[in-house]
N, C-alpha and C. Protein backbone atom coordinates (compact mmCIF):
# COMPACT_ATOMS: atom_id res chain seq x y z
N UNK A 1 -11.43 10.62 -15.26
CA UNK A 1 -10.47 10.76 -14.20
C UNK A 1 -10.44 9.48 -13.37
N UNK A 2 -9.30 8.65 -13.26
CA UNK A 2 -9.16 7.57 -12.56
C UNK A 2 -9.06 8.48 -11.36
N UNK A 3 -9.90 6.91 -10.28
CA UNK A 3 -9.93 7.88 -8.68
C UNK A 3 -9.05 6.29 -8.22
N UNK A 4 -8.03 6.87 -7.25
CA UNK A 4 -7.05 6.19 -6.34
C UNK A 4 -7.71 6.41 -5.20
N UNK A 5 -7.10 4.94 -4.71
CA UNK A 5 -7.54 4.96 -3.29
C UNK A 5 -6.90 4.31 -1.85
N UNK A 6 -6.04 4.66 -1.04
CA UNK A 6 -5.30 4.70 -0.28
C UNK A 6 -5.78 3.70 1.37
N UNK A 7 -4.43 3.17 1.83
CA UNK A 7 -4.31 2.44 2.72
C UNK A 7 -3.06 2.65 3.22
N UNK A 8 -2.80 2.90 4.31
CA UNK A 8 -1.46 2.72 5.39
C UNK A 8 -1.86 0.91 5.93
N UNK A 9 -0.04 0.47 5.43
CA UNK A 9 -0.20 -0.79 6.18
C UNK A 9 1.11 -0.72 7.62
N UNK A 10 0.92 -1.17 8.47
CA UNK A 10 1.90 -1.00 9.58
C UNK A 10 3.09 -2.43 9.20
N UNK A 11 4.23 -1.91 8.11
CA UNK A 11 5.10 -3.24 8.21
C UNK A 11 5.82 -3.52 9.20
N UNK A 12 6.92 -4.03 9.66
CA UNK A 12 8.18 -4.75 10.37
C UNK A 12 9.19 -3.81 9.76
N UNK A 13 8.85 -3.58 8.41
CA UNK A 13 9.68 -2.17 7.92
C UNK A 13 9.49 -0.92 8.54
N UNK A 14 8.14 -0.45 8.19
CA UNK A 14 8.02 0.64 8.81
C UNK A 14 6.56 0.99 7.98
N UNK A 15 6.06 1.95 7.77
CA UNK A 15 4.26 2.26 7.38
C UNK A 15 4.68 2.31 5.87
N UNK A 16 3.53 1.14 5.24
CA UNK A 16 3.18 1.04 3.82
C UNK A 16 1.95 2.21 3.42
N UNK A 17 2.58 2.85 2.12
CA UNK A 17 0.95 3.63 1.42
C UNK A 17 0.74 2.43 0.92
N UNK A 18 -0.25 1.98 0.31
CA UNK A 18 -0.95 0.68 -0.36
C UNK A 18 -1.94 1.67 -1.54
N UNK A 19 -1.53 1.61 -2.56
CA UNK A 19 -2.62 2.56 -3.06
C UNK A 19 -3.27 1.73 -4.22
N UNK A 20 -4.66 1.60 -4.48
CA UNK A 20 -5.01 0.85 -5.68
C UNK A 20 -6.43 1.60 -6.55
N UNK A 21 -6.53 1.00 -7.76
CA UNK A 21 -7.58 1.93 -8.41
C UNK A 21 -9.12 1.12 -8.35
N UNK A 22 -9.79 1.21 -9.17
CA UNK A 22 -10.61 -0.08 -9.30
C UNK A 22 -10.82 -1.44 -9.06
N UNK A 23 -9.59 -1.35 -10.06
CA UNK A 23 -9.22 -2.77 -10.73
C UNK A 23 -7.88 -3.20 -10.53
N UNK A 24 -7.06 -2.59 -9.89
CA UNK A 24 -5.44 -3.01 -9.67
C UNK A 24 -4.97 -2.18 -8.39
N UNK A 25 -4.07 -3.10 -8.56
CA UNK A 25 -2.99 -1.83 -7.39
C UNK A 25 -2.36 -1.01 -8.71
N UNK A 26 -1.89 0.03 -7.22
CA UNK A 26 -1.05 0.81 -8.62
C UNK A 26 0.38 1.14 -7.88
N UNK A 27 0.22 0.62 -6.51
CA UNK A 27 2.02 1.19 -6.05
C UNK A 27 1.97 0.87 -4.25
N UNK A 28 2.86 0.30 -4.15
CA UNK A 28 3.19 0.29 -2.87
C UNK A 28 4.36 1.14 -2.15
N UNK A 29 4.49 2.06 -1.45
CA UNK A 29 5.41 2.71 -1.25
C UNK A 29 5.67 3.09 0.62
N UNK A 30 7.13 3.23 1.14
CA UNK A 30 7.15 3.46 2.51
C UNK A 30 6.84 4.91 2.39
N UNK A 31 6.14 5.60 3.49
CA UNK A 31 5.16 6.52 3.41
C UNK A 31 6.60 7.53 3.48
N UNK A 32 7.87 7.82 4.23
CA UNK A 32 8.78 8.25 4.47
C UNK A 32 9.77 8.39 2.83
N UNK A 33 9.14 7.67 1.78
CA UNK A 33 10.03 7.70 0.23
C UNK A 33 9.74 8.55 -0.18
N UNK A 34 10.88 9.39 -0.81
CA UNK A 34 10.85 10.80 -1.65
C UNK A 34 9.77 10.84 -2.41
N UNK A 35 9.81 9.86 -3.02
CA UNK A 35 8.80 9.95 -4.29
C UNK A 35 7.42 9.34 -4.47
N UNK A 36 7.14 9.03 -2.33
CA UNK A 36 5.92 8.39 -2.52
C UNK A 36 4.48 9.20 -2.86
N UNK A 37 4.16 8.13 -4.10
CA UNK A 37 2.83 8.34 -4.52
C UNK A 37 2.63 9.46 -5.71
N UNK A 38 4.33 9.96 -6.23
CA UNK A 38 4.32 10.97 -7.20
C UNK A 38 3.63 10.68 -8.60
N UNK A 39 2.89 12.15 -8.96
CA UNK A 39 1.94 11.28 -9.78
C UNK A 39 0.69 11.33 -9.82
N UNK A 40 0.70 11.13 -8.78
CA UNK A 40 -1.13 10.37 -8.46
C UNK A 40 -1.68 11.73 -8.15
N UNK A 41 -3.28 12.23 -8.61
CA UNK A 41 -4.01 13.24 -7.96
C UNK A 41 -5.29 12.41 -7.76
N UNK A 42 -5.97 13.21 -6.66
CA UNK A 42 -7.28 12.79 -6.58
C UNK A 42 -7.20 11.31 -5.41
N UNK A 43 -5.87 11.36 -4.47
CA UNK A 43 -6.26 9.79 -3.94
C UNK A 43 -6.95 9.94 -2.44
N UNK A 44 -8.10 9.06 -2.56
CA UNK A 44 -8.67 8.98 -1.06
C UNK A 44 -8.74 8.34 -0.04
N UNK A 45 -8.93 8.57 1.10
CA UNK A 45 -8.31 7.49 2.05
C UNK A 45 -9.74 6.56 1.78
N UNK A 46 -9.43 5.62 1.61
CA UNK A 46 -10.98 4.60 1.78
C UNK A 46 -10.66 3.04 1.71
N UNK A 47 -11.39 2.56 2.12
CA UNK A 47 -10.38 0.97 2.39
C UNK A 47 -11.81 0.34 1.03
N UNK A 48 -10.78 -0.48 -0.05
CA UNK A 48 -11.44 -1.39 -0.57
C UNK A 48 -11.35 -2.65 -0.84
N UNK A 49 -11.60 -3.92 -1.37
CA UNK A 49 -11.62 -5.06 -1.26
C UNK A 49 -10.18 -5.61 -1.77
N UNK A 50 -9.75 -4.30 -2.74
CA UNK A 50 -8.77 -5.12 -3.13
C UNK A 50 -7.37 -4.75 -2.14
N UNK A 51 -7.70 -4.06 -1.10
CA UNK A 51 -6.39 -3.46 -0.12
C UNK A 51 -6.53 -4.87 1.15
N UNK A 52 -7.80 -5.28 0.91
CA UNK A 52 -7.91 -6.89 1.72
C UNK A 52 -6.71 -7.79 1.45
N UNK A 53 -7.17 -7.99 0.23
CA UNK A 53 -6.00 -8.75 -0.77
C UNK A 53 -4.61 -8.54 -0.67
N UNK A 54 -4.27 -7.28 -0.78
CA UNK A 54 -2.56 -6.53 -0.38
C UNK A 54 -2.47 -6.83 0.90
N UNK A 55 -2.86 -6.55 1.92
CA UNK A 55 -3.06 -7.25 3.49
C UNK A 55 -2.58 -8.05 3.54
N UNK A 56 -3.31 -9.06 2.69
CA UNK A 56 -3.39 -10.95 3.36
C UNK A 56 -2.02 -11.18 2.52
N UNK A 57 -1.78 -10.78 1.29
CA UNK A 57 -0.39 -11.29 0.75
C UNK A 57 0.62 -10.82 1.26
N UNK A 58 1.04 -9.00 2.24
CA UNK A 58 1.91 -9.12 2.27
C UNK A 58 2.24 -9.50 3.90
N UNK A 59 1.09 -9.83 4.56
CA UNK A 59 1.00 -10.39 6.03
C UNK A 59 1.75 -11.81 5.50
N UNK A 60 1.56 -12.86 4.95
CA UNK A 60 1.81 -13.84 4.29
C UNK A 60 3.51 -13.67 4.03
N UNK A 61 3.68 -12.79 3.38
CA UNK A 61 5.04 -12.78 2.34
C UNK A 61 6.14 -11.76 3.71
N UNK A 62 5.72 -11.60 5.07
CA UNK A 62 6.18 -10.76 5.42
C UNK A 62 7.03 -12.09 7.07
N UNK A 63 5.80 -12.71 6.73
CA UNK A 63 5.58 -13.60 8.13
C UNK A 63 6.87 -14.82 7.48
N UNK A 64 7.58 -15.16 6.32
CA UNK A 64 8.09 -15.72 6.15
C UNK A 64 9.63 -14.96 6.30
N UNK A 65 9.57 -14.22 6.28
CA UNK A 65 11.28 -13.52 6.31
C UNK A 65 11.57 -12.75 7.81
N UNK A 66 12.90 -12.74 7.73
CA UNK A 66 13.49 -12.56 8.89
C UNK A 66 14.05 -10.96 9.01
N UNK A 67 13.40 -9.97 9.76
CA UNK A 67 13.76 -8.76 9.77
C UNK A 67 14.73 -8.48 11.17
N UNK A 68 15.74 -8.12 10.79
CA UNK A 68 16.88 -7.82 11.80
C UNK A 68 16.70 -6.33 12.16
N UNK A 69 16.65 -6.11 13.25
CA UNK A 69 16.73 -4.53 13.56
C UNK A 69 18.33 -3.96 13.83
């Protein structure tokens, strides 16, 4: 049984699930999407090294674009 493991990120959009397994991500989704996280059983909230990583890239990739309200 693959175990998932979950992160809320606070975007400029609005709240990211960040969800990843071990070894990868497996989905980024706005927590408010029909279909977030369909699929998945077993996911826990727990912060791991690789939700660091999703952080810093999309702090990075977020800080370059221009969000209009």
């Amino acid at each position: 049984m693959t175990r998932f493991y979950r992160q809320l990120y606070q975007s400029p959009l609005g709240p990211l699930s960040i969800v990843v397994d071990e070894e990868s991500l497996v989905g980024i989704w706005f927590c408010d999407q029909a279909n977030c996280e369909q699929g998945l059983e077993h996911i826990e909230e727990a912060c791991q090294p690789l939700h660091g990583a999703v952080f810093e890239w999309l702090d990075q990739y977020l800080s370059l674009i221009h969000i209009s309200e």
